[in-house]
Protein backbone atom coordinates (compact mmCIF):
# COMPACT_ATOMS: atom_id res chain seq x y z
CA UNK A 1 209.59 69.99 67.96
CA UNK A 2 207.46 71.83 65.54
CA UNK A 3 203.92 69.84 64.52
CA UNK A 4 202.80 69.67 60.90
CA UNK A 5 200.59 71.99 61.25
CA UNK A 6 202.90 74.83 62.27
CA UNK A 7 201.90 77.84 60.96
CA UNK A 8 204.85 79.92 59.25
CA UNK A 9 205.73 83.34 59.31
CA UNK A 10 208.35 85.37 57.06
CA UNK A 11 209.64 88.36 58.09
CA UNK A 12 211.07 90.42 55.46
CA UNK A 13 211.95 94.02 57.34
CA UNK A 14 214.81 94.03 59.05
CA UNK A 15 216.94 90.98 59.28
CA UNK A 16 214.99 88.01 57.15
CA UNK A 17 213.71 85.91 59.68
CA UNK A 18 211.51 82.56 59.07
CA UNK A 19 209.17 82.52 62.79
CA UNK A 20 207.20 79.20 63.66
CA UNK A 21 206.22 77.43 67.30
CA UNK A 22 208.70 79.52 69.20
CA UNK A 23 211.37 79.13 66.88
CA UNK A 24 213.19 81.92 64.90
CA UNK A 25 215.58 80.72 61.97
CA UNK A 26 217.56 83.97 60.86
CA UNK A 27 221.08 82.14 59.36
CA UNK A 28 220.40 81.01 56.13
CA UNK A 29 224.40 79.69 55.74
CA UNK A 30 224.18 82.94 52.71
CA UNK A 31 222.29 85.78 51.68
CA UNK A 32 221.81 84.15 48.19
CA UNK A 33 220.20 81.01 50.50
CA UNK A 34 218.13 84.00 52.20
CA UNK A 35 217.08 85.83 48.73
CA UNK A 36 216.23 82.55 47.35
CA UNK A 37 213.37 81.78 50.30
CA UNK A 38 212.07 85.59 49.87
CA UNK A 39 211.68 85.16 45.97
CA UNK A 40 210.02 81.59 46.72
CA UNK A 41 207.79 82.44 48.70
CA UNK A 42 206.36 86.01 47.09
CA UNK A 43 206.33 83.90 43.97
CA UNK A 44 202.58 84.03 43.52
CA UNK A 45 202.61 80.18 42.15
CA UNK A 46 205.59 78.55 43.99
CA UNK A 47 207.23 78.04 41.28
CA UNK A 48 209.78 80.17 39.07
CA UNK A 49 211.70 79.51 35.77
CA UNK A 50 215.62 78.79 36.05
CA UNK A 51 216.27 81.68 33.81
CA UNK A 52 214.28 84.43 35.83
CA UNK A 53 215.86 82.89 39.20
CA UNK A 54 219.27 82.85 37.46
CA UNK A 55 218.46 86.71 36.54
CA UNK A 56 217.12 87.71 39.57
CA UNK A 57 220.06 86.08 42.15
CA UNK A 58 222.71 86.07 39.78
CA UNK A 59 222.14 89.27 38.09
CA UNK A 60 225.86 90.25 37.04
CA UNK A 61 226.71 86.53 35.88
CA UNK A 62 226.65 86.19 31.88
């Protein structure tokens, strides 16, 4: 059982893999579900517009 104060770690080479007190979480259910915690979490701020997520996951949708 992971503590509050479990530290976090993103791996981005490779397969995406979220690592934390001896637990590795690598299915996301969807890539989308995957792309979506990588753009979160290099988003400088935490937080990003609909639009420019809409653009960036749904690129080919008009």
């Amino acid at each position: 059982m992971q503590s509050e104060n479990t530290h976090w770690r993103l791996n981005l080479f490779g397969r995406v893999e979220l690592v934390g007190d001896g637990v590795v979480i690598s299915n996301f259910g969807t890539a989308r579900a995957a792309k979506l915690l990588v753009l979160f979490s290099l988003s400088r701020s935490g937080e990003m517009s609909r639009e420019r997520l809409a653009d960036l996951v749904w690129p080919d949708d008009d």
